[in-house]
PDB file of N, CA and C in Angstrom:
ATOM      1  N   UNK A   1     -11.909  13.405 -10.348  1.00  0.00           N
ATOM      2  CA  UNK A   1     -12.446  12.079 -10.612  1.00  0.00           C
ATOM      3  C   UNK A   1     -11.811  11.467 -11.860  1.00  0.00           C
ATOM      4  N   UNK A   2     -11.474  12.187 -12.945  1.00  0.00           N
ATOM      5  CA  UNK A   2     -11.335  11.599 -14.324  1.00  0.00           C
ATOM      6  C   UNK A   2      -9.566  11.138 -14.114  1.00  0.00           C
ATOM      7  N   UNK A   3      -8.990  12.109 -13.587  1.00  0.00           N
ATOM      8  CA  UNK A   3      -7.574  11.675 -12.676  1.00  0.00           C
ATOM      9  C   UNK A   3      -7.421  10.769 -12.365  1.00  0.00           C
ATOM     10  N   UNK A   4      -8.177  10.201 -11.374  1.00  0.00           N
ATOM     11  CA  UNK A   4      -8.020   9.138 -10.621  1.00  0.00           C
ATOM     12  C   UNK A   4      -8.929   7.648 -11.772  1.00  0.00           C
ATOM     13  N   UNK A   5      -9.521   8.627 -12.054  1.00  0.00           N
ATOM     14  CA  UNK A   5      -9.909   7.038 -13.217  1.00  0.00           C
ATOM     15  C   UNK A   5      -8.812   6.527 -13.827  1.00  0.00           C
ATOM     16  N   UNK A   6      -8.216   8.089 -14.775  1.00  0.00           N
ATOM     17  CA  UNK A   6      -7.272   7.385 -15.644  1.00  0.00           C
ATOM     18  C   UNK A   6      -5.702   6.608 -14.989  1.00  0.00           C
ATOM     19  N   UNK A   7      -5.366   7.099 -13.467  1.00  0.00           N
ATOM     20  CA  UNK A   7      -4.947   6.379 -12.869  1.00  0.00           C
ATOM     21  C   UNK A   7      -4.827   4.780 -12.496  1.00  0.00           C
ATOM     22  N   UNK A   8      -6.131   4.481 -12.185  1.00  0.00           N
ATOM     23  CA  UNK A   8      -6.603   3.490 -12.344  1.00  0.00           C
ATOM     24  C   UNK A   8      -6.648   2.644 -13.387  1.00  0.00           C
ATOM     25  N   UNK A   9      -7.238   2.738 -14.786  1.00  0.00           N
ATOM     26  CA  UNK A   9      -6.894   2.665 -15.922  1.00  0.00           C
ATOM     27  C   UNK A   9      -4.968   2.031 -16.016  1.00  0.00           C
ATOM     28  N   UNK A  10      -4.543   3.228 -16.157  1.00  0.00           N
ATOM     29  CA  UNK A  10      -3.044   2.920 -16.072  1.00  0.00           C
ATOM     30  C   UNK A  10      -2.500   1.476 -15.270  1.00  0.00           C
ATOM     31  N   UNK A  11      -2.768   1.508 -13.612  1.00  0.00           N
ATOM     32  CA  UNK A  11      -2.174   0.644 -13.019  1.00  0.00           C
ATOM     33  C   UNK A  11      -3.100  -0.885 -13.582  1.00  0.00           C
ATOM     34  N   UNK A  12      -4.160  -1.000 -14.099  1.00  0.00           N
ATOM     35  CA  UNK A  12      -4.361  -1.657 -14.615  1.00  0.00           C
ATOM     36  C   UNK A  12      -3.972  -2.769 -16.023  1.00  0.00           C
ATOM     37  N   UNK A  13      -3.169  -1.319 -16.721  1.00  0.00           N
ATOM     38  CA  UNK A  13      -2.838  -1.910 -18.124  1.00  0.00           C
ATOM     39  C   UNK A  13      -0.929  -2.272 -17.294  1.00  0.00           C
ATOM     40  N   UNK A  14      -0.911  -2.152 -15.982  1.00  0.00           N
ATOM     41  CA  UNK A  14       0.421  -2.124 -16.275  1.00  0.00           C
ATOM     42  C   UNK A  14       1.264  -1.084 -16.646  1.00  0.00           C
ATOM     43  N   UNK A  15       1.005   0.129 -16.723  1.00  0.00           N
ATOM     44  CA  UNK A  15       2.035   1.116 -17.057  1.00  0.00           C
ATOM     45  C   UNK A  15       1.946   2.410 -15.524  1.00  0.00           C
ATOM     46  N   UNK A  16       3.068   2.252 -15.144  1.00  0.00           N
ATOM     47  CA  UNK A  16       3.131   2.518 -13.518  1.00  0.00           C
ATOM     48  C   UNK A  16       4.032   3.793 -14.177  1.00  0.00           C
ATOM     49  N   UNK A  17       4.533   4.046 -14.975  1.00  0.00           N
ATOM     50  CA  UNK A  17       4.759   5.542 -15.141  1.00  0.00           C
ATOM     51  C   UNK A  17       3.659   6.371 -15.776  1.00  0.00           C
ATOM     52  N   UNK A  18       2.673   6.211 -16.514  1.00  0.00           N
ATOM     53  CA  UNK A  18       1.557   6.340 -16.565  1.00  0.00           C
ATOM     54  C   UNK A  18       0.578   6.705 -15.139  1.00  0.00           C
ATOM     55  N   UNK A  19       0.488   5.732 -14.414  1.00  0.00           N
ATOM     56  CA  UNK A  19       0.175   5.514 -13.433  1.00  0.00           C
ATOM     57  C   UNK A  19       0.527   6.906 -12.256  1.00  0.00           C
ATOM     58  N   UNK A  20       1.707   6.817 -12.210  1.00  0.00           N
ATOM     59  CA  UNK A  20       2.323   7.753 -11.027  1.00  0.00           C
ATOM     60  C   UNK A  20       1.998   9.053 -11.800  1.00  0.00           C
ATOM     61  N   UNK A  21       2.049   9.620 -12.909  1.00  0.00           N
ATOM     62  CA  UNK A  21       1.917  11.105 -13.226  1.00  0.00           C
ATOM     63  C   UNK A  21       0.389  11.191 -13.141  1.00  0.00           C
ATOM     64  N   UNK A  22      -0.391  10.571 -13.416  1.00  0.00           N
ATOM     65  CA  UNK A  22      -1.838  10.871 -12.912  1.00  0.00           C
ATOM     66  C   UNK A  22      -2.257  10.553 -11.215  1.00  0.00           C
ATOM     67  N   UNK A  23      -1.807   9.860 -10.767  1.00  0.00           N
ATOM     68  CA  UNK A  23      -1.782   9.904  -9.387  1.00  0.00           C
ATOM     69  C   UNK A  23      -1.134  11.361  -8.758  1.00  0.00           C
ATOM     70  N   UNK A  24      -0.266  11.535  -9.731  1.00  0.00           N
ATOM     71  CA  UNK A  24       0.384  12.929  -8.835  1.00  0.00           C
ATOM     72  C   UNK A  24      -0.517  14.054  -9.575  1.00  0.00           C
ATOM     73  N   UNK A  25      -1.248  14.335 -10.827  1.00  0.00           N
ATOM     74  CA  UNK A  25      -2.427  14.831 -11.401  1.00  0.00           C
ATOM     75  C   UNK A  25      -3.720  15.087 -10.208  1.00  0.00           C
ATOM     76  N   UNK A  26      -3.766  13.960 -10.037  1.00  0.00           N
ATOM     77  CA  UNK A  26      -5.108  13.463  -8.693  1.00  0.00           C
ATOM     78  C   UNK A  26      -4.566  14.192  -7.691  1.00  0.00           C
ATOM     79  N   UNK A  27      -3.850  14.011  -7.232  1.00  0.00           N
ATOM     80  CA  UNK A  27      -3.220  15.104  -5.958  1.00  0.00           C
ATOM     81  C   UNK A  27      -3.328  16.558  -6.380  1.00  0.00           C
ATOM     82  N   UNK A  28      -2.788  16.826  -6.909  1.00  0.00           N
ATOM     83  CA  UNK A  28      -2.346  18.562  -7.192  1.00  0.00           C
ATOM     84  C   UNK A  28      -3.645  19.021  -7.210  1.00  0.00           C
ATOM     85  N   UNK A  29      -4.778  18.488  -8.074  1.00  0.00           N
ATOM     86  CA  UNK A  29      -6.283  18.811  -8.156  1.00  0.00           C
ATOM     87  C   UNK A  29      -7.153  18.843  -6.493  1.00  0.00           C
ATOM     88  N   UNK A  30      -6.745  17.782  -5.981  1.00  0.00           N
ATOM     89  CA  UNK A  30      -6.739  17.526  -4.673  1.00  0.00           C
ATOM     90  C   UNK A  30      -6.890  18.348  -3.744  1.00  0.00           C
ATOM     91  N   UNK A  31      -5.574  18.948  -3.832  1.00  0.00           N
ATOM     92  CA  UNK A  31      -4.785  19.831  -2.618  1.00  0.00           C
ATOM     93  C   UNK A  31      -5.158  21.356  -3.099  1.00  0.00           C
ATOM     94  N   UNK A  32      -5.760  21.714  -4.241  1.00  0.00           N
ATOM     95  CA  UNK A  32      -5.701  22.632  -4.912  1.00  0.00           C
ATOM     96  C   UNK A  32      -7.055  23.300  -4.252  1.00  0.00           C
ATOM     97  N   UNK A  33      -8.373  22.000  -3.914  1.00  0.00           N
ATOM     98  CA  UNK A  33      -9.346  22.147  -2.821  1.00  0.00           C
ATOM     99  C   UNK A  33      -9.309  22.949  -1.479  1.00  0.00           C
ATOM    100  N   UNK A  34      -8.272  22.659  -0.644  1.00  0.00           N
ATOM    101  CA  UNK A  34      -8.086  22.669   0.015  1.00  0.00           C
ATOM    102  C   UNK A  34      -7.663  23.951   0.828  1.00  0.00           C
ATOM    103  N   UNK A  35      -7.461  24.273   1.995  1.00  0.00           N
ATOM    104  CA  UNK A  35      -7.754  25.549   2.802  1.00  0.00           C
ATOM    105  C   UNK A  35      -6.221  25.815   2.654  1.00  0.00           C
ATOM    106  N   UNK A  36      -5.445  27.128   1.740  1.00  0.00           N
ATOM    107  CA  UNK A  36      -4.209  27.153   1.696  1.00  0.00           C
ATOM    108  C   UNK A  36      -3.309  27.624   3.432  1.00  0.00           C
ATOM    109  N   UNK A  37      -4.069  27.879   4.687  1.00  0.00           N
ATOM    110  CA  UNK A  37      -3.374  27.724   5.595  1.00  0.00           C
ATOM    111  C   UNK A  37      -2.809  26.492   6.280  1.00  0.00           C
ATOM    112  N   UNK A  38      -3.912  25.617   5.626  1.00  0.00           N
ATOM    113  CA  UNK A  38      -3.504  24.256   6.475  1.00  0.00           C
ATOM    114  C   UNK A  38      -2.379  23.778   5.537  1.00  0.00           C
ATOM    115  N   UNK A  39      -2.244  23.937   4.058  1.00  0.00           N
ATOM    116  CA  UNK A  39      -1.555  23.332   3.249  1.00  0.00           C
ATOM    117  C   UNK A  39       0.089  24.228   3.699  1.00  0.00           C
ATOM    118  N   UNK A  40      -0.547  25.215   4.256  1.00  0.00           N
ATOM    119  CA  UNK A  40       1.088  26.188   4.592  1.00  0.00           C
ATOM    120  C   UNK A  40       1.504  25.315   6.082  1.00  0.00           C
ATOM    121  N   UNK A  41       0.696  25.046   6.721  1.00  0.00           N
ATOM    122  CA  UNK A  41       0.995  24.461   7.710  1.00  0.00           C
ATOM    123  C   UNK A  41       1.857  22.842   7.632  1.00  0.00           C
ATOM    124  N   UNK A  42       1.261  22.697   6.923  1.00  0.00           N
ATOM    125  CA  UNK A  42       1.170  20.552   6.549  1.00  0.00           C
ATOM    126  C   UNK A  42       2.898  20.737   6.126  1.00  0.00           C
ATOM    127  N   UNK A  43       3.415  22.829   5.087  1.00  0.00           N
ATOM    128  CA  UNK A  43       4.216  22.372   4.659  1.00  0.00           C
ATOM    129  C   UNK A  43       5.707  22.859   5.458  1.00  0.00           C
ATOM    130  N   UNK A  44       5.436  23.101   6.317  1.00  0.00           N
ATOM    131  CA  UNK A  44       6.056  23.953   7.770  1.00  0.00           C
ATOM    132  C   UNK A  44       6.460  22.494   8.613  1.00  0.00           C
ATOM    133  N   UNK A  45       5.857  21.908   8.361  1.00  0.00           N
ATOM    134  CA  UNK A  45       5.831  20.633   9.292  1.00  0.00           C
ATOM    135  C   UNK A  45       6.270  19.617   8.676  1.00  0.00           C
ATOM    136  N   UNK A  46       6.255  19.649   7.484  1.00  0.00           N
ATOM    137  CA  UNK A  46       7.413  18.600   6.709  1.00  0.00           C
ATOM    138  C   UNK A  46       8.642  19.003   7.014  1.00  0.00           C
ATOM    139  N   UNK A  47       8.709  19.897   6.340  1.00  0.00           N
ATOM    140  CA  UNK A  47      10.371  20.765   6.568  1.00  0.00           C
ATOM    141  C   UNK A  47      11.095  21.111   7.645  1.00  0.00           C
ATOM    142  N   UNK A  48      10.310  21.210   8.540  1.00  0.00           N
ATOM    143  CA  UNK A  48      10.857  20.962  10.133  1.00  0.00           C
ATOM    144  C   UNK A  48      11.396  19.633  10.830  1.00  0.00           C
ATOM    145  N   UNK A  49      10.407  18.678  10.211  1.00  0.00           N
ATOM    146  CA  UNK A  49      10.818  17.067  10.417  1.00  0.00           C
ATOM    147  C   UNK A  49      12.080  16.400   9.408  1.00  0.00           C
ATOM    148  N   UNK A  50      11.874  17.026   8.169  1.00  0.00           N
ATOM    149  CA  UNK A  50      12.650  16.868   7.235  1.00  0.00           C
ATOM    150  C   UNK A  50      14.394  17.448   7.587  1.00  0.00           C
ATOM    151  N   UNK A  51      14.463  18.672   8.403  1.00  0.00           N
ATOM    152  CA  UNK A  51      15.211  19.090   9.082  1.00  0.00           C
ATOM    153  C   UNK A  51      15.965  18.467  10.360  1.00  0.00           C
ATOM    154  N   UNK A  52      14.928  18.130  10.818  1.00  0.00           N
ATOM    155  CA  UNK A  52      15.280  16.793  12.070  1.00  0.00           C
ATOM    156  C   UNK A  52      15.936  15.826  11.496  1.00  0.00           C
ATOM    157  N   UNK A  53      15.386  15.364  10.590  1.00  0.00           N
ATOM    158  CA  UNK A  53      15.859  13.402  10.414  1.00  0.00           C
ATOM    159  C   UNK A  53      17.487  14.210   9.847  1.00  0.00           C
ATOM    160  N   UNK A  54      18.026  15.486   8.905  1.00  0.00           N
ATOM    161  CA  UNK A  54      19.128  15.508   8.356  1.00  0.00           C
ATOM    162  C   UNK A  54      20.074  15.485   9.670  1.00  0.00           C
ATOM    163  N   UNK A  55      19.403  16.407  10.408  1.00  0.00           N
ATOM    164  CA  UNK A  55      19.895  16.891  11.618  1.00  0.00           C
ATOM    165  C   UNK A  55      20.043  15.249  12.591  1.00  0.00           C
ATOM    166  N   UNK A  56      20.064  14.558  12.471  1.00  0.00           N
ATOM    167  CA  UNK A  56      19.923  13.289  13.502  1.00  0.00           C
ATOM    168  C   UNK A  56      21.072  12.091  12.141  1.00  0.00           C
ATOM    169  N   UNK A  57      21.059  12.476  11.008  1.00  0.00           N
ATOM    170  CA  UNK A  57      21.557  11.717  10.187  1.00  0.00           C
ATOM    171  C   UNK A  57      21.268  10.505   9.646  1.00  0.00           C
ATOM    172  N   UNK A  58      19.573  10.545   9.699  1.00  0.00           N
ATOM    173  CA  UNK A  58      19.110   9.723   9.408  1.00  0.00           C
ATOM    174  C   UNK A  58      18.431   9.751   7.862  1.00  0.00           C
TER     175      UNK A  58
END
């Protein structure tokens, strides 16, 4: 919560590098919740797609 406040905060005053390192703060806390199979999964499935688009040359 205090993450995402001071996020908020930030994009408010205008300082968007400010901004983005507590947004990415807010995440990591986030994901840190979260069930580490699905997060192994979510990251199996980037990298496979991520693999595709190089693989297609896009």
């Amino acid at each position: 919560m205090e993450a995402g406040a001071r996020a908020r905060d930030a994009e408010a005053r205008g300082d968007d590098v400010r901004a983005g390192e507590e947004w990415r703060r807010y995440r990591l806390i986030k994901d840190a919740a979260r069930d580490p199979d699905e997060l192994l999964a979510e990251g199996i499935a980037l990298s496979l797609r991520a693999a595709e688009l190089a693989a297609s040359g896009q």
